[in-house]
Protein backbone atom coordinates (compact mmCIF):
# COMPACT_ATOMS: atom_id res chain seq x y z
CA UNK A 1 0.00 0.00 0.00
CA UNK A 2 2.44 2.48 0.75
CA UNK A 3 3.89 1.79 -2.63
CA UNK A 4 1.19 2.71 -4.30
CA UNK A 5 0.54 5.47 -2.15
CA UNK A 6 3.99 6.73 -3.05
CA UNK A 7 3.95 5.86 -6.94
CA UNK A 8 0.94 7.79 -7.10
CA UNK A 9 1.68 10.67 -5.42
CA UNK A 10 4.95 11.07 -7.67
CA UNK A 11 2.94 10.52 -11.26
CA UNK A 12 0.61 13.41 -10.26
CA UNK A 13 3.15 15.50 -9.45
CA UNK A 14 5.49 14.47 -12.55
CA UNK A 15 2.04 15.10 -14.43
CA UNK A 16 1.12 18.37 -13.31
CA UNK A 17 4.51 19.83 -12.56
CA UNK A 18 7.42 17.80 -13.27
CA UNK A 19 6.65 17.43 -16.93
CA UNK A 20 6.22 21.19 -17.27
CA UNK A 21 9.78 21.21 -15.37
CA UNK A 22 11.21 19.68 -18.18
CA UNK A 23 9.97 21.08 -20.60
CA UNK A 24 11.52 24.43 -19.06
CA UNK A 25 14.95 22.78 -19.17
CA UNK A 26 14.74 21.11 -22.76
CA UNK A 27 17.13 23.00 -25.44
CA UNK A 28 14.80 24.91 -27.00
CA UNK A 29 14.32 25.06 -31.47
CA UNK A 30 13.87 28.09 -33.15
CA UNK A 31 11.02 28.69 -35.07
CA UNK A 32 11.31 31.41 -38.57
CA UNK A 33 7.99 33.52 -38.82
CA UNK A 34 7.41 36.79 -41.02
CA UNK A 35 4.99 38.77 -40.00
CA UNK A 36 5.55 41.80 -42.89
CA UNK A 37 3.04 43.97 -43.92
CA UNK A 38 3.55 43.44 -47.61
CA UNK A 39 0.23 42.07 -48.96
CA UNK A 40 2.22 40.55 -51.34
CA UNK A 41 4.42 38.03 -49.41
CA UNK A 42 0.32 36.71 -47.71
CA UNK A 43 -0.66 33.16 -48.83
CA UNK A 44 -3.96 32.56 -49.27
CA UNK A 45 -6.16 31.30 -47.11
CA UNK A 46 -9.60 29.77 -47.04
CA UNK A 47 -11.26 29.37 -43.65
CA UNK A 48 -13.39 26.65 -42.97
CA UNK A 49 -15.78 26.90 -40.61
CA UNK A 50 -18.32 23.77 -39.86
CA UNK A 51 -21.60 24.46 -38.73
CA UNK A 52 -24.99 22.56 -37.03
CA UNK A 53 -27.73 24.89 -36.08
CA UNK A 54 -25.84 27.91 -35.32
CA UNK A 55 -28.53 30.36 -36.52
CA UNK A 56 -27.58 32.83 -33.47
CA UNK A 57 -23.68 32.52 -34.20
CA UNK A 58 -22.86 32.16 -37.75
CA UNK A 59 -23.70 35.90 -39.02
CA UNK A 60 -21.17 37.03 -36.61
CA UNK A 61 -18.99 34.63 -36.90
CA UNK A 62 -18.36 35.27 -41.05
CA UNK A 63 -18.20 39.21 -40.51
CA UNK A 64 -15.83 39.16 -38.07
CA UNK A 65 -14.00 36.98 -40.42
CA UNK A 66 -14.17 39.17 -43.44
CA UNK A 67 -13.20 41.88 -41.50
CA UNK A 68 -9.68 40.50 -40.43
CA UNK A 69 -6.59 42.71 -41.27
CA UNK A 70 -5.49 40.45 -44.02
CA UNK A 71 -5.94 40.84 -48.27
CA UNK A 72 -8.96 40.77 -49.38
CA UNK A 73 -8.54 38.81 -52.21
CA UNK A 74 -6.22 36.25 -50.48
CA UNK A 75 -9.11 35.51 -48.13
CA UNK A 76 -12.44 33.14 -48.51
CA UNK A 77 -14.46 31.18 -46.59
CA UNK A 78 -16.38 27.93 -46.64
CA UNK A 79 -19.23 26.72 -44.24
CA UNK A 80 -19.85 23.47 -43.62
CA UNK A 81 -23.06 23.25 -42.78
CA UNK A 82 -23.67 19.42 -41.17
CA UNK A 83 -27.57 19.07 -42.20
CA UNK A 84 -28.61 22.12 -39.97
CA UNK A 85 -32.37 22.18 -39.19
CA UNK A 86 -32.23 25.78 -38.17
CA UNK A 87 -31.55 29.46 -40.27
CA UNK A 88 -27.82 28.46 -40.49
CA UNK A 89 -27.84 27.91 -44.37
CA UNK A 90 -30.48 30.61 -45.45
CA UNK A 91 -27.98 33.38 -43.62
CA UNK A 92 -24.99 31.80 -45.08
CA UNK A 93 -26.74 32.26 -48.31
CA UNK A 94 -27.53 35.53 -47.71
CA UNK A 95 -24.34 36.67 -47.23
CA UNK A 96 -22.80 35.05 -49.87
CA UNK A 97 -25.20 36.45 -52.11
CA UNK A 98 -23.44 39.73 -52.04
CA UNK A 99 -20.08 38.42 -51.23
CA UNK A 100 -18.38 35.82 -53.19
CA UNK A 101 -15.30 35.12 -51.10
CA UNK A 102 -18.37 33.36 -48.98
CA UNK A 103 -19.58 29.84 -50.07
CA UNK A 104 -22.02 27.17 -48.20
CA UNK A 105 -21.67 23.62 -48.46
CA UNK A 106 -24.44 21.61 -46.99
CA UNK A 107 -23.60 18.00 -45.83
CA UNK A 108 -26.41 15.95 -46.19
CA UNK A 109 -26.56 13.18 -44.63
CA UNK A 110 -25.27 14.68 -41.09
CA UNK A 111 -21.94 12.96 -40.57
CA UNK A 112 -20.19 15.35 -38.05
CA UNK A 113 -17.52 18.16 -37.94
CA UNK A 114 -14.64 15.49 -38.90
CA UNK A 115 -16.18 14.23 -42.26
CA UNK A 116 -17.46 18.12 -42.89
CA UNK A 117 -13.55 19.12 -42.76
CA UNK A 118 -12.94 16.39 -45.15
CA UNK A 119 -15.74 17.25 -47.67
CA UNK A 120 -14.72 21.17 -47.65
CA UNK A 121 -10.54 20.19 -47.60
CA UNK A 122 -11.85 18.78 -51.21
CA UNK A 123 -13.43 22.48 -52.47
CA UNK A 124 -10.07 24.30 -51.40
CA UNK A 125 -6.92 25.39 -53.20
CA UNK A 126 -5.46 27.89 -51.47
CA UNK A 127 -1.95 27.19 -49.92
CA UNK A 128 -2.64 27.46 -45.90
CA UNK A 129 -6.51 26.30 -44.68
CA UNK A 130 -7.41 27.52 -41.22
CA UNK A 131 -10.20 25.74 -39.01
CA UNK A 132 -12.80 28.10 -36.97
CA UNK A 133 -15.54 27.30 -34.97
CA UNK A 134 -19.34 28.88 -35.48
CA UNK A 135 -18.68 30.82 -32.25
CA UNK A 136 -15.25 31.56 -32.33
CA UNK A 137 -14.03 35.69 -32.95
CA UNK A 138 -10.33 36.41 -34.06
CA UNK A 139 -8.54 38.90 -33.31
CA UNK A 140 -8.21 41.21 -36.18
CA UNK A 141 -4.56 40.18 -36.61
CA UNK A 142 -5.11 36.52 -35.63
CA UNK A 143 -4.87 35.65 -39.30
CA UNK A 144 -1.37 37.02 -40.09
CA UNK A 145 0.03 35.68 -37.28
CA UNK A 146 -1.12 32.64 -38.10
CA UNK A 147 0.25 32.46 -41.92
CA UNK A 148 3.55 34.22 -40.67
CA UNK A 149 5.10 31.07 -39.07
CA UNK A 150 4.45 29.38 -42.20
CA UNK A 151 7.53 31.01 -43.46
CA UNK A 152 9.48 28.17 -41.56
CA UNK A 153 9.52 25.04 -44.40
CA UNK A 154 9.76 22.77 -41.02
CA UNK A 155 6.40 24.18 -39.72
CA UNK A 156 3.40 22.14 -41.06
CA UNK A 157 0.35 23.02 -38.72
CA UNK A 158 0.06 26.34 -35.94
CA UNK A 159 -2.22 26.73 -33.73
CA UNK A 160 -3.33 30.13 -31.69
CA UNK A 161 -4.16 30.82 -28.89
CA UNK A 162 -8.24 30.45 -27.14
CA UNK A 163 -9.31 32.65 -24.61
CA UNK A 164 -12.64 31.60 -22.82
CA UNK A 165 -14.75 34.78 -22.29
CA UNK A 166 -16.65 33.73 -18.83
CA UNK A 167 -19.20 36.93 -18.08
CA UNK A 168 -21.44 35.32 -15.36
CA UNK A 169 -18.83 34.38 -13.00
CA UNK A 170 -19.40 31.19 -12.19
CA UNK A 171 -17.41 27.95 -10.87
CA UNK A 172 -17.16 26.71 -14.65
CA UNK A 173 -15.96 29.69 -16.63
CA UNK A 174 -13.26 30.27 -14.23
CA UNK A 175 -12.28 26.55 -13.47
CA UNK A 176 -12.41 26.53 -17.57
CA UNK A 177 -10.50 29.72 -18.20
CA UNK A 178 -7.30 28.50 -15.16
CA UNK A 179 -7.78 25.35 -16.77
CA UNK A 180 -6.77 27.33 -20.79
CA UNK A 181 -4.19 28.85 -19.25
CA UNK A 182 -2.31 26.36 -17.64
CA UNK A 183 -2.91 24.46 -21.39
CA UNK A 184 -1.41 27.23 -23.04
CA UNK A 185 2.21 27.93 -20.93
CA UNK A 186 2.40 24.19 -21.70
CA UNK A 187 1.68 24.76 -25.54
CA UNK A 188 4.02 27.26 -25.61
CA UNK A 189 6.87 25.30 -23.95
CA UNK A 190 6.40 22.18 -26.18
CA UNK A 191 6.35 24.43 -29.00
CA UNK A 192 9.97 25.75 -27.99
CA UNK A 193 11.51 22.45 -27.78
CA UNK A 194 9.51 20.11 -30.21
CA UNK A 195 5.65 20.19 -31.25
CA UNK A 196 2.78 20.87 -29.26
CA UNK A 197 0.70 17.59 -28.33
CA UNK A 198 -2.87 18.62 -29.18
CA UNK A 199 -5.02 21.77 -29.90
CA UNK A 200 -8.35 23.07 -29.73
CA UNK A 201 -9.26 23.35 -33.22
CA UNK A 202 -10.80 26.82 -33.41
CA UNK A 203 -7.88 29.44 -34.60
CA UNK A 204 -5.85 26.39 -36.41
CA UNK A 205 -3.58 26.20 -39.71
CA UNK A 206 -2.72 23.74 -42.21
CA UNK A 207 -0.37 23.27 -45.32
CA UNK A 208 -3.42 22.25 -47.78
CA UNK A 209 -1.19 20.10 -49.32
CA UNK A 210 -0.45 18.02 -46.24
CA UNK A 211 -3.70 17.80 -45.26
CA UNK A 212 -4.81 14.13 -44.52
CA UNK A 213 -8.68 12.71 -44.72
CA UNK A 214 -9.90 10.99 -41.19
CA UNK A 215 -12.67 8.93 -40.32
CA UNK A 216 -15.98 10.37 -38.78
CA UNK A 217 -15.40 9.32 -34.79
CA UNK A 218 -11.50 10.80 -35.29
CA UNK A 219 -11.18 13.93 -33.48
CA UNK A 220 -9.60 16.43 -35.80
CA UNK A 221 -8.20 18.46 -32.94
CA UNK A 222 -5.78 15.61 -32.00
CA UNK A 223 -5.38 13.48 -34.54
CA UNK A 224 -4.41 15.88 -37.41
CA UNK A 225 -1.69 17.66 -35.68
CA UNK A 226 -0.73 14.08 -35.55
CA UNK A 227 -0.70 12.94 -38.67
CA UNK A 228 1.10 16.05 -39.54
CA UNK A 229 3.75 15.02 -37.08
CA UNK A 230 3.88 11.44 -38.77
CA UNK A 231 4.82 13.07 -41.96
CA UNK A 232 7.83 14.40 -40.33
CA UNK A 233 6.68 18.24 -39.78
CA UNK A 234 5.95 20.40 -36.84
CA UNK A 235 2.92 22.03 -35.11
CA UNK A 236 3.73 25.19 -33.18
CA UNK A 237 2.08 27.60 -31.30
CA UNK A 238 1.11 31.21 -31.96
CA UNK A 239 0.32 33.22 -28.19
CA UNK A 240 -0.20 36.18 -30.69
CA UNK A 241 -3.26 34.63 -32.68
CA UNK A 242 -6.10 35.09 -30.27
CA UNK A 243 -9.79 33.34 -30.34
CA UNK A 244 -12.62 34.59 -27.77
CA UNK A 245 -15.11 32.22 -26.64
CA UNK A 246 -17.31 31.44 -24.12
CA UNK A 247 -17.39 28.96 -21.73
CA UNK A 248 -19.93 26.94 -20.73
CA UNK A 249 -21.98 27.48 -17.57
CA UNK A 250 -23.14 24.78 -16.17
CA UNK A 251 -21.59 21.02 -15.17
CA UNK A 252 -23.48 18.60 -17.26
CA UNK A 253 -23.13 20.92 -20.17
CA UNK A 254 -19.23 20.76 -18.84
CA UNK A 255 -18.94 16.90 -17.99
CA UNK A 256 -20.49 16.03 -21.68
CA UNK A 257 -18.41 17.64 -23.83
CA UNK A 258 -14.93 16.69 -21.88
CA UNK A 259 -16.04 13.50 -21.65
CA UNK A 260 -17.13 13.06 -25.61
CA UNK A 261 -13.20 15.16 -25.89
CA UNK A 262 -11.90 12.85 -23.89
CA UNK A 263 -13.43 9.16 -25.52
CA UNK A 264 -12.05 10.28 -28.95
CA UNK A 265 -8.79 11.41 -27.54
CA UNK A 266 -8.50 7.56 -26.17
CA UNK A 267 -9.40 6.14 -29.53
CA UNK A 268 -7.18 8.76 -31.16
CA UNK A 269 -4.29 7.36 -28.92
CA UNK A 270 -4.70 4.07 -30.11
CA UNK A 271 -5.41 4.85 -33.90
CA UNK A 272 -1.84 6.72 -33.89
CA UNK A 273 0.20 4.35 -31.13
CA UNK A 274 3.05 3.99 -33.49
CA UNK A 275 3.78 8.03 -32.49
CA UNK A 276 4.27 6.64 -29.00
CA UNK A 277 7.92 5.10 -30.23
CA UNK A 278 10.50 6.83 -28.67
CA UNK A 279 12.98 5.14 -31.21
CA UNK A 280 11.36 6.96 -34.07
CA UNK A 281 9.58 9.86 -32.83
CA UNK A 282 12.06 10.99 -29.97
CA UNK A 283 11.24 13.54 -27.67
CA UNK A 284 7.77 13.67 -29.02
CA UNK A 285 6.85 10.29 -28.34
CA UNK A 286 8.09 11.54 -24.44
CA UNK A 287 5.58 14.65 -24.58
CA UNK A 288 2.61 12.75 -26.05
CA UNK A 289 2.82 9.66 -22.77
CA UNK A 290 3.07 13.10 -20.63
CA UNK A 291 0.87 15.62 -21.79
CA UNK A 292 -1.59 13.09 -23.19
CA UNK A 293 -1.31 9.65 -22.26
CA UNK A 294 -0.82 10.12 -18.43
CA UNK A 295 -3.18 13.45 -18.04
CA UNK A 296 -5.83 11.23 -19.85
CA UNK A 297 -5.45 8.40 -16.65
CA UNK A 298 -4.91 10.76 -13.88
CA UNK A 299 -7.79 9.88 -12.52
CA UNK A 300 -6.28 6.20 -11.83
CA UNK A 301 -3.77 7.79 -9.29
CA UNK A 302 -5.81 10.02 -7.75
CA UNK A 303 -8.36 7.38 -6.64
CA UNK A 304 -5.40 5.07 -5.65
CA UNK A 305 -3.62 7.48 -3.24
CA UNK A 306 -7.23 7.64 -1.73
CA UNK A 307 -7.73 4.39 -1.13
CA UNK A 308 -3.96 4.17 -0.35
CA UNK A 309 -4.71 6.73 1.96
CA UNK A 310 -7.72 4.92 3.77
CA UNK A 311 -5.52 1.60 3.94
CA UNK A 312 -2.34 3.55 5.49
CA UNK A 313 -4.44 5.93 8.18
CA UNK A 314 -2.57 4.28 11.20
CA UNK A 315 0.96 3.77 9.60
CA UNK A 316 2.04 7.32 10.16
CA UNK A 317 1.12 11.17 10.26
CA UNK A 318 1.75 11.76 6.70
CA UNK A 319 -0.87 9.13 6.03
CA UNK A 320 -2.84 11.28 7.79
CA UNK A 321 -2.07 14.40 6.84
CA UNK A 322 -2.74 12.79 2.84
CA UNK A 323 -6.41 11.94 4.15
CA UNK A 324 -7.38 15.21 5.71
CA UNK A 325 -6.09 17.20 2.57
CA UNK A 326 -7.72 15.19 -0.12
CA UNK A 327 -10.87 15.07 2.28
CA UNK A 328 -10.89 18.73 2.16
CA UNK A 329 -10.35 19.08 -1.84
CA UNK A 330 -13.51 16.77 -2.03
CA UNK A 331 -15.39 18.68 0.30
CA UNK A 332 -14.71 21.92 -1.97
CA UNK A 333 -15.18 20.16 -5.31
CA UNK A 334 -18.58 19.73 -3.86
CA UNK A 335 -18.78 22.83 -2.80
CA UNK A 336 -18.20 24.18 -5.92
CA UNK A 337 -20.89 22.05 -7.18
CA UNK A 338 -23.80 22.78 -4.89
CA UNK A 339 -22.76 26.20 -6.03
CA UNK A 340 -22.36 26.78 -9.82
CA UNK A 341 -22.75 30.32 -9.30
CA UNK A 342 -20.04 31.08 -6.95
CA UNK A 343 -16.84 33.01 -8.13
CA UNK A 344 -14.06 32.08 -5.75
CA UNK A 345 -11.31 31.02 -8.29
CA UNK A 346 -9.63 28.47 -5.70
CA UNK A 347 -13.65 26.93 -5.47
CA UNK A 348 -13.70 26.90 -9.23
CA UNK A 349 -10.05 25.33 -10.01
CA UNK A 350 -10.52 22.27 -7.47
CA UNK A 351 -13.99 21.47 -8.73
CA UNK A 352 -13.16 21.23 -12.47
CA UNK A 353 -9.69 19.57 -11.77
CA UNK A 354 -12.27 16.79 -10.42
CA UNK A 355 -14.75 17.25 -13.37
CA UNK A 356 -12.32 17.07 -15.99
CA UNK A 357 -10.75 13.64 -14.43
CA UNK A 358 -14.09 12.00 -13.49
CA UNK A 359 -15.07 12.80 -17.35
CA UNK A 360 -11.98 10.79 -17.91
CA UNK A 361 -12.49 8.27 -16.24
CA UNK A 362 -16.19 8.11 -18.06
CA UNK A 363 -14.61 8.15 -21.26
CA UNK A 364 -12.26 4.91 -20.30
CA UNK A 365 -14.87 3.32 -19.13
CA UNK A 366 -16.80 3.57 -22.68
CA UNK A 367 -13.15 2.99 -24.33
CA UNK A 368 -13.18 0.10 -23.02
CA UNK A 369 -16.55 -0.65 -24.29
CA UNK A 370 -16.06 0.10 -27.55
CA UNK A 371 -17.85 3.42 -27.93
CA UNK A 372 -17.63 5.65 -30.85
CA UNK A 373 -18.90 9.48 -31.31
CA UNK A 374 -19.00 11.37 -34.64
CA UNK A 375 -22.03 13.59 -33.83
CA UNK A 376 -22.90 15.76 -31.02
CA UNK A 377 -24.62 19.27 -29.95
CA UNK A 378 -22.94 22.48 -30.81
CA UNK A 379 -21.32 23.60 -27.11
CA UNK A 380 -23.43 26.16 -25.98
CA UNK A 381 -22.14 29.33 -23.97
């Protein structure tokens, strides 16, 4: 018992610190970027934005959008939209009617966002594609910093940066928003020393040209960064491209969608194990068991030095001392869950560390299972 107590204890530190650590110490590449102002020296870029009943969304969405400080002619845009039931495709259509860098395509049958991507990758030509969401607003100069790291020929994919807008104050936005940040210092120091291990998929670039078809259930926002590190590329991170959304407000709303993240992000591990090599992929393979593999099964350690805990309460103090602390971080998890609508930021950081590693746990369990999900809600704010 006390050996797993102990083994425990050191993976969630080595999870949640240590790895960071290292990445702090690793020699770190450069990466070439041009950020010019010469119109000239822009690719261009068509940005793809999928779409399911985002009537409310979309309008803004494709302004802000055309409105970007890039060249206008350099710029279009494609929605994808996935059988919507709603307004989505008449105001597409609308605005396309008296702009032509704006074009709808309607996938009928519904398939999902992964096999939309696929079906509008075929419709482009332009030399860099960049994936938005129906809610997401850039930054007006999100778009050039995007294309500027391009310049590097060892670059393949970038990814910006997501800041969740939380307005209500509330025990989700701000466990969401500490949890964003603390994803992007660590995007930001795998970017220095290798590629970063995932994204989010709303203010993301590709070379068209090594762009890669995936099935439905695949979740584009971790397994195409992938595949663009199979082909021997990298995937960096941009701080200065910024995308505003909004968080969620409420648990279940929470719980679903990082539990649906996290089941594809299992079966996304296992379609692209071979990464997982150290032999062939190097420090990369080291980053994706860290940042991926092990934050995906933290929830295995943290019920283990519990129960380690229970099994240990007379051996000594620290025992003890284990108990009472992890007694009191369940006490404020719940806390934070009678109370959605408190905004203490401690409250709201210990209560969706636990939410995001039960939904974990969830997604294991219907790993292990077997289950598959292409098609879900758009995430509401």
């Amino acid at each position: 018992m006390e050996l797993m107590f102990w083994w425990s204890i050191i993976i969630l530190l080595y999870i949640y610190i240590g790895y960071p650590l290292l990445l702090l110490v690793l020699p770190a590449k450069k990466t070439a970027s041009d950020s010019g102002d010469d119109p000239a020296s822009f690719p261009e870029v068509t940005i793809i934005i999928p779409a399911f009943n985002e009537e409310d969304v979309i309008a803004e969405t494709i302004k802000n959008k055309l409105d970007l400080d890039y060249p206008q002619d350099k710029l279009s845009i494609i929605v994808v939209s996935d059988e919507s039931m709603d307004n989505t495709d008449t105001i597409v259509n609308d605005i396309a009617a008296t702009d032509d860098r704006v074009k709808l395509i309607r996938q009928v049958p519904r398939e999902g966002k992964t096999a939309g991507l696929n079906l509008a990758m075929k419709q482009c030509s332009s030399e860099i594609v960049v994936f938005c969401d129906a809610n997401g607003i850039y930054d007006r100069g999100a778009l050039q910093q995007l294309t500027a790291v391009f310049k590097d020929p060892d670059v393949g994919y970038v990814t910006g940066k997501m800041i969740y807008v939380n307005s209500e104050g509330n025990v989700i936005g701000d466990g969401c928003s500490a949890y964003m940040k603390y994803e992007n210092i660590l995007r930001e120091l795998e970017s220095k020393v290798s590629s970063v291990v995932g994204v989010d998929g709303g203010v993301d670039a590709i070379r068209r040209e090594i762009y890669q078809p995936m099935r439905s259930d695949q979740l584009p926002d971790f397994v195409l960064p992938l595949k663009v590190i199979r082909q021997g590329y990298r995937v960096v991170y941009q701080s200065t491209a910024l995308l505003k959304e909004k968080s969620l407000s409420n648990s279940q709303s929470e719980f679903s969608m990082r539990a649906r993240v996290s089941l594809r992000a299992f079966w996304a591990m296992w379609d692209m194990k071979e990464l997982f090599n150290p032999v062939a992929y190097r420090l990369f393979s080291v980053q994706l068991f860290s940042h991926k593999l092990l934050r995906y099964f933290a929830f295995a350690p943290i019920i283990l030095v519990f129960l380690a805990s229970l099994a240990l309460i007379g051996e000594g103090g620290i025992y003890l001392l284990a108990l009472v602390v992890q007694l009191v971080l369940y006490v404020v998890a719940w806390n934070g869950y009678k109370n959605q609508d408190s905004n203490n930021r401690l409250v709201a950081l210990v209560y969706y560390f636990f939410l995001i590693n039960a939904a974990a746990a969830y997604a294991f369990f219907n790993f292990l299972q077997g289950k598959k999900i292409a098609l879900w809600k758009p995430r509401l704010g």
